[in-house]
N, C-alpha and C. Protein backbone atom coordinates (compact mmCIF):
# COMPACT_ATOMS: atom_id res chain seq x y z
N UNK A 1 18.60 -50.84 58.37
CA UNK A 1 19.60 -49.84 58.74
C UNK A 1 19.73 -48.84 57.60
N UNK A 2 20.28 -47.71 57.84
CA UNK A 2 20.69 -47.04 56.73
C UNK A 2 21.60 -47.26 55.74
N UNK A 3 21.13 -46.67 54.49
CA UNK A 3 22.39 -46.60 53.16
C UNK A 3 23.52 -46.69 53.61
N UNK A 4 24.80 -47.66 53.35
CA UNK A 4 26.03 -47.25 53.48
C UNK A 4 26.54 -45.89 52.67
N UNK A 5 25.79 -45.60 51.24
CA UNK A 5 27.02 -45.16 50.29
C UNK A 5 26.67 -43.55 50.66
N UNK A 6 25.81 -42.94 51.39
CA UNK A 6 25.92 -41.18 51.57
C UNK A 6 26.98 -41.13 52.98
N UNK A 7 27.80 -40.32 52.00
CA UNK A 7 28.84 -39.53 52.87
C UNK A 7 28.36 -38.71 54.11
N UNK A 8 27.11 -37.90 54.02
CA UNK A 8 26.94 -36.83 54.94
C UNK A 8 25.25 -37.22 55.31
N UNK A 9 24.86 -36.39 55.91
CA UNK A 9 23.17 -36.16 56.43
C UNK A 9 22.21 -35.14 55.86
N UNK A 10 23.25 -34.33 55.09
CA UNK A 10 22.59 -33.43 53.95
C UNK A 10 21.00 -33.43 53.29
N UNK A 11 20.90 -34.93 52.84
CA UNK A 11 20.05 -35.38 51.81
C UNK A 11 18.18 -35.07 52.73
N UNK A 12 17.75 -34.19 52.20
CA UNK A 12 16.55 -33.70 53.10
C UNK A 12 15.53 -35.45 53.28
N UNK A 13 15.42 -36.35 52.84
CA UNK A 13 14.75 -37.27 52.92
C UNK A 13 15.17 -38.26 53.75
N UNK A 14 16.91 -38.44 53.83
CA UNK A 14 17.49 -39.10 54.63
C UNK A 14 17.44 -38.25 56.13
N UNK A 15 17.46 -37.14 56.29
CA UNK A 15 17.66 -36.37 57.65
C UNK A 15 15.95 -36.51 58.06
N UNK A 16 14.93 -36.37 57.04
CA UNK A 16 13.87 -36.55 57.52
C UNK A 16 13.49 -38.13 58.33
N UNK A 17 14.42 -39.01 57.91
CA UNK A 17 13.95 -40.10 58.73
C UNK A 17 14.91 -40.40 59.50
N UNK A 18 15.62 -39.72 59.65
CA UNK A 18 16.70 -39.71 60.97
C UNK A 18 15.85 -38.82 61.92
N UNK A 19 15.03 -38.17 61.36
CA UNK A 19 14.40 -37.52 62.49
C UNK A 19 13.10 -38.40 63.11
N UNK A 20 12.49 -38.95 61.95
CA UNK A 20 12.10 -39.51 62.61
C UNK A 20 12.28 -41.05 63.81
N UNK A 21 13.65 -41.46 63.11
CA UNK A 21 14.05 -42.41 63.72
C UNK A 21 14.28 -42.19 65.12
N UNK A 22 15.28 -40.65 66.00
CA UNK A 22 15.61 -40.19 66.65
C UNK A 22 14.82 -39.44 67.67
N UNK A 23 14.01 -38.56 67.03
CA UNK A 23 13.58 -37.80 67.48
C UNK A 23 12.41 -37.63 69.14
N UNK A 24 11.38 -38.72 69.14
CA UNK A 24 10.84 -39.55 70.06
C UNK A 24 11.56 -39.96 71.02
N UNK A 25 12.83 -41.12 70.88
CA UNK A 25 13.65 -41.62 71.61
C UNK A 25 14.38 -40.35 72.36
N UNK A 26 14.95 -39.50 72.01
CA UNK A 26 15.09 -38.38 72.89
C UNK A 26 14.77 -37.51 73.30
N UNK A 27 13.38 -37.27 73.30
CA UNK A 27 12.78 -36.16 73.78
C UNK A 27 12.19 -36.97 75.25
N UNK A 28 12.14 -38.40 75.04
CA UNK A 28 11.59 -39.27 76.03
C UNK A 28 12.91 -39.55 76.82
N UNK A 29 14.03 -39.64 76.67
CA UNK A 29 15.21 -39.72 77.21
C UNK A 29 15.02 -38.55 78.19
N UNK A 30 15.07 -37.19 77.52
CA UNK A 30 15.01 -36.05 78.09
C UNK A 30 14.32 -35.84 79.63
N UNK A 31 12.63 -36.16 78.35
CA UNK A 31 11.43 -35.96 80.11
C UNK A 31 12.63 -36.95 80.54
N UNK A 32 12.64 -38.13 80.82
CA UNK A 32 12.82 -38.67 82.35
C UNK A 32 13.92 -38.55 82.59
N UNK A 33 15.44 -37.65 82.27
CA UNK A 33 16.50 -37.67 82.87
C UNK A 33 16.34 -36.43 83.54
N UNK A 34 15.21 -34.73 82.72
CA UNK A 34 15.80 -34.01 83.30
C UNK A 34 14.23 -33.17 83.64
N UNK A 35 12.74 -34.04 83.69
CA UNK A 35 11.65 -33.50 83.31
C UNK A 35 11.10 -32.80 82.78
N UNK A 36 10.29 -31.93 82.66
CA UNK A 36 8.78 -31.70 81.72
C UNK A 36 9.43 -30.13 81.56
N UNK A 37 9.83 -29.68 83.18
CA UNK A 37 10.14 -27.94 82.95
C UNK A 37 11.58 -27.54 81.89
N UNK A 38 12.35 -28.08 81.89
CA UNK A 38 13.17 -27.62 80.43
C UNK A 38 12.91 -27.85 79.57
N UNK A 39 11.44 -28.26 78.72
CA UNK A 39 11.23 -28.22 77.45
C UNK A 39 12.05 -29.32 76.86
N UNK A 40 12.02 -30.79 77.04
CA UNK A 40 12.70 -31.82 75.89
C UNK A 40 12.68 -31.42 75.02
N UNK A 41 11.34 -31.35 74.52
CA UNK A 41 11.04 -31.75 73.10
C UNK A 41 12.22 -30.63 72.28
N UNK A 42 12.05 -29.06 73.04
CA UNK A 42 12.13 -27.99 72.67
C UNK A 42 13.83 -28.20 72.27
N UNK A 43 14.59 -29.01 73.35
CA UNK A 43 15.78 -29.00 72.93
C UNK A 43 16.10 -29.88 72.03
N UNK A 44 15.02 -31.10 71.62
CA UNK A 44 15.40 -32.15 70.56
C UNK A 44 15.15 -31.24 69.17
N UNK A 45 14.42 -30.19 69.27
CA UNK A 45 13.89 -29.89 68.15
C UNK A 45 15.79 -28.95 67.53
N UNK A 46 16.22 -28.43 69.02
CA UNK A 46 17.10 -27.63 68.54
C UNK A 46 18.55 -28.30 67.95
N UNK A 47 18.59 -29.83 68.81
CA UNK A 47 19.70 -30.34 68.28
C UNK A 47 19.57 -30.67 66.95
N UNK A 48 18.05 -30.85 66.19
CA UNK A 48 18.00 -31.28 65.07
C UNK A 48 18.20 -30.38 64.12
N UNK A 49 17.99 -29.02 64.28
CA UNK A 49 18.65 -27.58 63.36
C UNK A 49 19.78 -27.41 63.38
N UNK A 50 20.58 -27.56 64.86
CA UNK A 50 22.58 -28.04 64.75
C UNK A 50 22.84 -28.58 63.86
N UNK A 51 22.18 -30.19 63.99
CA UNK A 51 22.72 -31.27 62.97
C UNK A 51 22.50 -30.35 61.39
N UNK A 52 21.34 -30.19 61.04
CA UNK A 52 21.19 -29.44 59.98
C UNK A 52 22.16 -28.64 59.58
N UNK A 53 22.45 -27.75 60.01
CA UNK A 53 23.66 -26.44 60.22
C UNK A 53 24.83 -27.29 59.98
N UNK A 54 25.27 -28.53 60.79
CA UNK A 54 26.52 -29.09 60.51
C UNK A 54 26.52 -30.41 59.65
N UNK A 55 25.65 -30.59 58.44
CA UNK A 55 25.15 -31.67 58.32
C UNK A 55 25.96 -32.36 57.38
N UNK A 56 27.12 -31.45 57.03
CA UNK A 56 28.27 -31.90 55.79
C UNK A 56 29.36 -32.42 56.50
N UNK A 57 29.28 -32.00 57.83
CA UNK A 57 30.14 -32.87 59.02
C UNK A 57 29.97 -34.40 59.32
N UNK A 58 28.22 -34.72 59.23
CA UNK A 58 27.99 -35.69 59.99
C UNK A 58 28.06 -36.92 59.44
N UNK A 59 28.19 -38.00 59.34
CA UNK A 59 27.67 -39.13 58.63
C UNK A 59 26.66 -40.09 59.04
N UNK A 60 25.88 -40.49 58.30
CA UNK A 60 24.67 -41.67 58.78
C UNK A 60 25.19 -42.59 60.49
N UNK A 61 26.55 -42.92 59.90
CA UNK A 61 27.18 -43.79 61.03
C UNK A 61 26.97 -42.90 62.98
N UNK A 62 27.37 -41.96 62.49
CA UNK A 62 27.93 -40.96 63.28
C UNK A 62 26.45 -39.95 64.56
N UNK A 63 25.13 -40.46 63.33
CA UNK A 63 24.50 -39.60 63.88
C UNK A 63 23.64 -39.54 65.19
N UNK A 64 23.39 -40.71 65.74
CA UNK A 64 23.16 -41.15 66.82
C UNK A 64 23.78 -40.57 68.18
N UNK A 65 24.86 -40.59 67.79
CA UNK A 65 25.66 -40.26 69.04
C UNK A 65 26.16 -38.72 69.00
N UNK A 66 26.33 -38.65 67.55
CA UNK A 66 25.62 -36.51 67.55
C UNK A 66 24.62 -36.46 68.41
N UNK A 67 23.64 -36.68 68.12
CA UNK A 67 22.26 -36.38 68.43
C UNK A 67 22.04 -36.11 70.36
N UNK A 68 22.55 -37.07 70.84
CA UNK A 68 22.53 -37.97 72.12
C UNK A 68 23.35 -36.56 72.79
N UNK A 69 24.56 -36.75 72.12
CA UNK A 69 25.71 -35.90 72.93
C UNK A 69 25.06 -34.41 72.83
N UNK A 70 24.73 -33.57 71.64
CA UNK A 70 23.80 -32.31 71.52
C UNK A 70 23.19 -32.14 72.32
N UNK A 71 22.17 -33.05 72.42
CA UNK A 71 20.97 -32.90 73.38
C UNK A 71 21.61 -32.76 74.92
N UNK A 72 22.51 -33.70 75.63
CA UNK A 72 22.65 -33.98 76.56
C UNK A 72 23.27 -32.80 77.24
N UNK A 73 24.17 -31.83 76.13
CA UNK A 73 24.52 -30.65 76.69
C UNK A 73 23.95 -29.60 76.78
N UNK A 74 22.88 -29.58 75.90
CA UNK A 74 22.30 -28.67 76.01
C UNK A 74 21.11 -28.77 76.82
N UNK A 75 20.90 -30.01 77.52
CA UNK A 75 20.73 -29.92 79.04
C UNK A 75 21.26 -29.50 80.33
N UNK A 76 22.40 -29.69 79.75
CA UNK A 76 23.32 -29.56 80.82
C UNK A 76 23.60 -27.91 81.05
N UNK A 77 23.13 -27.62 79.77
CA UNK A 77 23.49 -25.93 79.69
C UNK A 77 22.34 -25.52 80.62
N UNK A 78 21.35 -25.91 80.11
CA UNK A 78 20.03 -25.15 80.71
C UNK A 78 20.01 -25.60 81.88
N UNK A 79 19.92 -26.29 82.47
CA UNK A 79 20.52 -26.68 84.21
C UNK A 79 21.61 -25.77 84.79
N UNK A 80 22.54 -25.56 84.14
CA UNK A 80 23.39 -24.47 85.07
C UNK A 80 22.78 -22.90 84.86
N UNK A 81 22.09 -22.77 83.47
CA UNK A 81 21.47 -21.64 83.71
C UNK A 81 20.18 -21.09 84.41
N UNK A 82 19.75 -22.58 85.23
CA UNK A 82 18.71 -22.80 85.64
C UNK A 82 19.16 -22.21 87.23
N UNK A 83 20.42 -22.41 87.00
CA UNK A 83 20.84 -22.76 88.97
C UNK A 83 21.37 -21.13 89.08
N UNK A 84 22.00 -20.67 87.92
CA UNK A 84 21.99 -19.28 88.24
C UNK A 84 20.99 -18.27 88.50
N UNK A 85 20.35 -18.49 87.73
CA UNK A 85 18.41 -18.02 88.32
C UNK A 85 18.09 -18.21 89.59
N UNK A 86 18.11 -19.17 89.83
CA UNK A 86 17.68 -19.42 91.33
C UNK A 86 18.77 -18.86 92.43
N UNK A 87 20.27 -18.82 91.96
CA UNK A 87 21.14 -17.85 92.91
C UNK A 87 21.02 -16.46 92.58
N UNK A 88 20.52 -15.72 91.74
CA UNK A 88 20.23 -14.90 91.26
C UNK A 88 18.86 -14.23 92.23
N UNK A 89 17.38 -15.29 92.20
CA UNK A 89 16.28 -14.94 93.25
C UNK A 89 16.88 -14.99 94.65
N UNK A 90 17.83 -15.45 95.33
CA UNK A 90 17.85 -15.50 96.34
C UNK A 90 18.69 -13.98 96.99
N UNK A 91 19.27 -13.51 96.34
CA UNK A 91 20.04 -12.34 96.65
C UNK A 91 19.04 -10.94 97.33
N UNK A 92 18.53 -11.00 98.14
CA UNK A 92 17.53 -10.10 98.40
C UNK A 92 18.10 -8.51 98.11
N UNK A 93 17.20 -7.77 97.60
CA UNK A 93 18.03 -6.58 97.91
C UNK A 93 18.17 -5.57 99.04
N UNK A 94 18.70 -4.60 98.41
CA UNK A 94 19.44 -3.92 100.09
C UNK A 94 18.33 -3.44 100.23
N UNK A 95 17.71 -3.61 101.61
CA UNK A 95 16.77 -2.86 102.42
C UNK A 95 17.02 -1.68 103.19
N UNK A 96 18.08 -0.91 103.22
CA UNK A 96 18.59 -0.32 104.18
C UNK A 96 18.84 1.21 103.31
N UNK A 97 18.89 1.83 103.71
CA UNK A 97 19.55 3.43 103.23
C UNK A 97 20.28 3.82 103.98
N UNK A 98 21.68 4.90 103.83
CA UNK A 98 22.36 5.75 104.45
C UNK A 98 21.85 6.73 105.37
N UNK A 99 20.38 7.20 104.99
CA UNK A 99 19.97 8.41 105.97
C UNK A 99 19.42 7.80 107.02
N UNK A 100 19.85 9.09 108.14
CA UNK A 100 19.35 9.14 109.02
C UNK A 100 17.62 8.94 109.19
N UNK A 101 16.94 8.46 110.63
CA UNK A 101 16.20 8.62 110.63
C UNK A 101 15.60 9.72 110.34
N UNK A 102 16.27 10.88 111.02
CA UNK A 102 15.78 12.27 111.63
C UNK A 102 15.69 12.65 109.62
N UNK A 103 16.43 12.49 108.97
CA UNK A 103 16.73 13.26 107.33
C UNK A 103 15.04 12.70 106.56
N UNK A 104 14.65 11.04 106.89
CA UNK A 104 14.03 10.40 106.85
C UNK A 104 12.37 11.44 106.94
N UNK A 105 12.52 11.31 108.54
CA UNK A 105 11.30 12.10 109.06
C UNK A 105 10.91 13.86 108.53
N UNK A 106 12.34 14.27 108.33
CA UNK A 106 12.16 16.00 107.89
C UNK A 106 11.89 15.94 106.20
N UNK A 107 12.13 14.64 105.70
CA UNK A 107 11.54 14.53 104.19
C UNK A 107 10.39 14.39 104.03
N UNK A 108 9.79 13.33 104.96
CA UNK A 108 8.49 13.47 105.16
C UNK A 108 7.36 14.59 105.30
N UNK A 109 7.89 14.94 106.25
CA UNK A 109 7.31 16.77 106.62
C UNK A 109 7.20 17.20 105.73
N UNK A 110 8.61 17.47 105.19
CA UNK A 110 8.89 18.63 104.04
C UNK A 110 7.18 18.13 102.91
N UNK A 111 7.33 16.52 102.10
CA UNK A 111 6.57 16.27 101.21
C UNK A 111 5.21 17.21 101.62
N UNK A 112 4.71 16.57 103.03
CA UNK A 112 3.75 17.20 103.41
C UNK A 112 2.99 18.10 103.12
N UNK A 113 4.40 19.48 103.69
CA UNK A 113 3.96 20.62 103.80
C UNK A 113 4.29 21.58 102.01
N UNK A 114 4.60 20.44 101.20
CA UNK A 114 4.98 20.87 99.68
C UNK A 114 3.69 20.52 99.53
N UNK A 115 2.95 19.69 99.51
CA UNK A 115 1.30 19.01 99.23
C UNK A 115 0.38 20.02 99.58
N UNK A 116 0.62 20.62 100.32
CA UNK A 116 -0.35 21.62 101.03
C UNK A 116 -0.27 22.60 100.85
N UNK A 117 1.15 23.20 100.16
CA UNK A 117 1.37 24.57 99.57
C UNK A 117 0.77 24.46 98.33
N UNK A 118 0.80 23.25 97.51
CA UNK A 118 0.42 23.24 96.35
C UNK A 118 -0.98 23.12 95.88
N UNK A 119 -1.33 22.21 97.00
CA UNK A 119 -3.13 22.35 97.02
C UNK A 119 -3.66 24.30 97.71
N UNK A 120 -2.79 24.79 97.93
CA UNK A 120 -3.28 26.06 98.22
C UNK A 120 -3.20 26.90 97.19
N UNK A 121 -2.73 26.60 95.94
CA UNK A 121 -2.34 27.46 94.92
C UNK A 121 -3.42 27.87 94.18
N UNK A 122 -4.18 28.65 93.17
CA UNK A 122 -4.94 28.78 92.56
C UNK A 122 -5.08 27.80 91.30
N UNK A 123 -6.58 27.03 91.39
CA UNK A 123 -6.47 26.33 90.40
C UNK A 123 -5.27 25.56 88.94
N UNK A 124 -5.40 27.03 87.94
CA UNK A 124 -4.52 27.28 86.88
C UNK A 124 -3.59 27.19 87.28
N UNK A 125 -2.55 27.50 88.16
CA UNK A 125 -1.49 28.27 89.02
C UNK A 125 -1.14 26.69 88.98
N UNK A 126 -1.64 26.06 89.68
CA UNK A 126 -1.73 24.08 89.97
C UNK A 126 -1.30 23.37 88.97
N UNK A 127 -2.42 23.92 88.19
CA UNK A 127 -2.15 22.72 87.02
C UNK A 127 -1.09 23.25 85.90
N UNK A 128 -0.72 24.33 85.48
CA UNK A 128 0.68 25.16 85.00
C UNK A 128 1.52 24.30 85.55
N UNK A 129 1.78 24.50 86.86
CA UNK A 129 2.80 23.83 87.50
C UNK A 129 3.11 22.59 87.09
N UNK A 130 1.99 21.97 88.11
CA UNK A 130 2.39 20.47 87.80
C UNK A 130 2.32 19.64 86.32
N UNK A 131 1.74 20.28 84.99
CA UNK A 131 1.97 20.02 84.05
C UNK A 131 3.61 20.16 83.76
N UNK A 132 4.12 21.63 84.14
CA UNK A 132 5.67 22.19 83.33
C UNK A 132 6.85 21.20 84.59
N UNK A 133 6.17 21.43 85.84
CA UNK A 133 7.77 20.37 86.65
C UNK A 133 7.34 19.39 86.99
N UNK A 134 6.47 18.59 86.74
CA UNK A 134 5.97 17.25 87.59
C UNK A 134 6.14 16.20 86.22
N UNK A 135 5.34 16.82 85.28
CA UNK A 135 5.31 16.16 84.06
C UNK A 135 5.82 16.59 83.05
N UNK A 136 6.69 17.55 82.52
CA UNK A 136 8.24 17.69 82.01
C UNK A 136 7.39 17.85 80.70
N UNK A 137 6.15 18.93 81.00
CA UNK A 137 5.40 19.54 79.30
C UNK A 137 6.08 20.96 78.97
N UNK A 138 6.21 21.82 77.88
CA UNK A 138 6.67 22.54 77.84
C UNK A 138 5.70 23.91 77.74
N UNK A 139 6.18 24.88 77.89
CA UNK A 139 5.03 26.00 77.75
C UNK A 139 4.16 25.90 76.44
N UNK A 140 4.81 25.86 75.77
CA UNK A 140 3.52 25.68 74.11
C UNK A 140 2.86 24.33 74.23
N UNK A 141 2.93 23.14 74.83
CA UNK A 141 2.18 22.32 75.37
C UNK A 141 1.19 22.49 76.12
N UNK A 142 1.77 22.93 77.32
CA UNK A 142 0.67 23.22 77.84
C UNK A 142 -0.44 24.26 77.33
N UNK A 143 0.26 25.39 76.67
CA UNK A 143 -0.57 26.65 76.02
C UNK A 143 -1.76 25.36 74.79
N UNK A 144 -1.42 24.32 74.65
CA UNK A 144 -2.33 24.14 73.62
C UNK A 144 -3.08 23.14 74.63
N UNK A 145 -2.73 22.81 75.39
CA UNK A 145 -3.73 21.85 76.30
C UNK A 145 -4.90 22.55 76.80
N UNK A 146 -4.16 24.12 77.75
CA UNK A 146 -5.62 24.39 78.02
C UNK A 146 -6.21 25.64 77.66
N UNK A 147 -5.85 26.09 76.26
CA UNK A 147 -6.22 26.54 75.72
C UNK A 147 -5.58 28.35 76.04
N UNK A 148 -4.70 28.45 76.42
CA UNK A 148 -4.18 30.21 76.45
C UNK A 148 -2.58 30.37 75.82
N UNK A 149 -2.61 31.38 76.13
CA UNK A 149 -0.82 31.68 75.29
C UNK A 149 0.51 30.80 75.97
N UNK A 150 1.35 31.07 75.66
CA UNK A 150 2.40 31.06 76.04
C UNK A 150 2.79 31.56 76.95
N UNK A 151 2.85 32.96 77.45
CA UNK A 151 2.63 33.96 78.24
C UNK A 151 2.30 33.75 79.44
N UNK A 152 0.56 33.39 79.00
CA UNK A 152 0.17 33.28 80.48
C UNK A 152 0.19 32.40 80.60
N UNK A 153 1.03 30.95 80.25
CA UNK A 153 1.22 29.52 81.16
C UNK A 153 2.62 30.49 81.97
N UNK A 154 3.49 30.75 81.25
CA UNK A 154 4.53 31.25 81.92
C UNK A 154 4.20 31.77 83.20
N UNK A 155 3.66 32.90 83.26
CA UNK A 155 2.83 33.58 84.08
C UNK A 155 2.49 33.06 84.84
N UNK A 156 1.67 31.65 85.12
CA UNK A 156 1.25 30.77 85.70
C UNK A 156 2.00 30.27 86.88
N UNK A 157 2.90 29.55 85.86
CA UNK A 157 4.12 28.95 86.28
C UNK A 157 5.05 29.69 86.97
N UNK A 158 5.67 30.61 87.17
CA UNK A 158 6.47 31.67 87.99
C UNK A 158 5.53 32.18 88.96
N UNK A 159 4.23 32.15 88.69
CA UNK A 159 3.27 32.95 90.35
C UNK A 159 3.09 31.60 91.38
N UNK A 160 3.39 30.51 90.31
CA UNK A 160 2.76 29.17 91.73
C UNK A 160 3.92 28.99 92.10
N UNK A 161 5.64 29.66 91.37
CA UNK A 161 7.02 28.98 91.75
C UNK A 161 7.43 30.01 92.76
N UNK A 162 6.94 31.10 93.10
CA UNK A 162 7.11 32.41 93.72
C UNK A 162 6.51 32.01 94.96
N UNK A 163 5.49 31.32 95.18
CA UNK A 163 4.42 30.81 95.98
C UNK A 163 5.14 30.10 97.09
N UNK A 164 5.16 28.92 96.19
CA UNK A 164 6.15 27.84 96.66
C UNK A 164 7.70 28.14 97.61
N UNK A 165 8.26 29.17 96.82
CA UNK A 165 9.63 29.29 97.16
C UNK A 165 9.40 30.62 98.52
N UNK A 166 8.43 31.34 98.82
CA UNK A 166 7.81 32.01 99.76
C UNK A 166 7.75 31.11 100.99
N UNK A 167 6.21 30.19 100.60
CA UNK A 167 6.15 29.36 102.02
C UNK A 167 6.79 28.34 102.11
N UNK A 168 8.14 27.89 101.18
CA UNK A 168 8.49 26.39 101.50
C UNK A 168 10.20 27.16 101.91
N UNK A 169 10.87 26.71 103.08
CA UNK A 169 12.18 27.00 102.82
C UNK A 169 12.67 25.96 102.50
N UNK A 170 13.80 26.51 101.49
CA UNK A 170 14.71 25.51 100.87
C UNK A 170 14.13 25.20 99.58
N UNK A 171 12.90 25.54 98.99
CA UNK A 171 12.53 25.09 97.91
C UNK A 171 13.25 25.45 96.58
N UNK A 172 13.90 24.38 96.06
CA UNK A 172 14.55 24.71 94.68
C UNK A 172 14.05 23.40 93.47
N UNK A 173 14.04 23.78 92.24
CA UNK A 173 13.42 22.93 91.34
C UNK A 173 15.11 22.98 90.53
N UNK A 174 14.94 21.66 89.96
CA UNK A 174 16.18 21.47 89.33
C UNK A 174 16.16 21.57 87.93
């Protein structure tokens, strides 16, 4: 059995063979009370850094049933956080939207006939665009991407937004 005369669990040689005394016996407790998927070992390893942390608390007498009780809750923890997970997957989300079909179908269109205005644009005119509002580059960005001023991305950009706002009604960029 252990030394009567140490007060605490402090002593790194004495906690080392409390670990080893302990340590086995409850990780094997563990697998078979609560199996393989919460990690025993993982929580024996953690009650044994507690004890550490509180080790001016504990005494030789005492430590067994530290150990036991640690572990056992912090099974108990990971089981209820286990069960919230799983009420958590079951909550499907909302499938449903407020709009109308008809708002539904005229968005559709609309995308459509925005796809087709834009594939009608002139090359440069295209890619200006969809560089400065699709992908949020700025005119001197783009001026260094494909190689022209400032100017004429601008330029660019206002003849394909002129375009747009011609054959699309309702077209506004935010």
């Amino acid at each position: 059995m252990l030394k009567e005369f140490h007060k605490n669990i402090c002593d790194k040689i004495l906690f080392s063979k409390l670990y080893e005394k302990y340590a086995q016996s409850l990780s094997d407790l563990l697998y078979y009370k609560y199996g393989a998927q919460l990690n025993p070992s993982d929580k024996v390893q953690d009650a044994f850094i507690k004890m550490w942390q509180n080790c001016a608390k504990i005494t030789p007498q005492t430590t067994k049933s530290y150990l036991y009780t640690v572990v056992n809750n912090m099974m108990l923890n990971e089981v209820k956080h286990q069960k919230v997970v799983l009420n958590y997957n079951k909550v499907k989300p909302k499938d449903y939207t407020n709009e109308t079909p008809e708002f539904i179908m005229r968005k559709e269109q609309y995308l459509v006939r925005y796809e087709k205005v834009l594939s009608n644009l002139k090359p440069e005119q295209r890619e200006a665009f969809i560089l400065s509002k699709i992908e949020g580059k700025t005119h001197k960005e783009i001026a260094e991407m494909i190689g022209v001023t400032r100017k004429v991305v601008g330029h660019r950009i206002y003849a394909a937004f002129a375009v747009l706002t011609e054959q699309l009604d309702d077209f506004k960029l935010k």
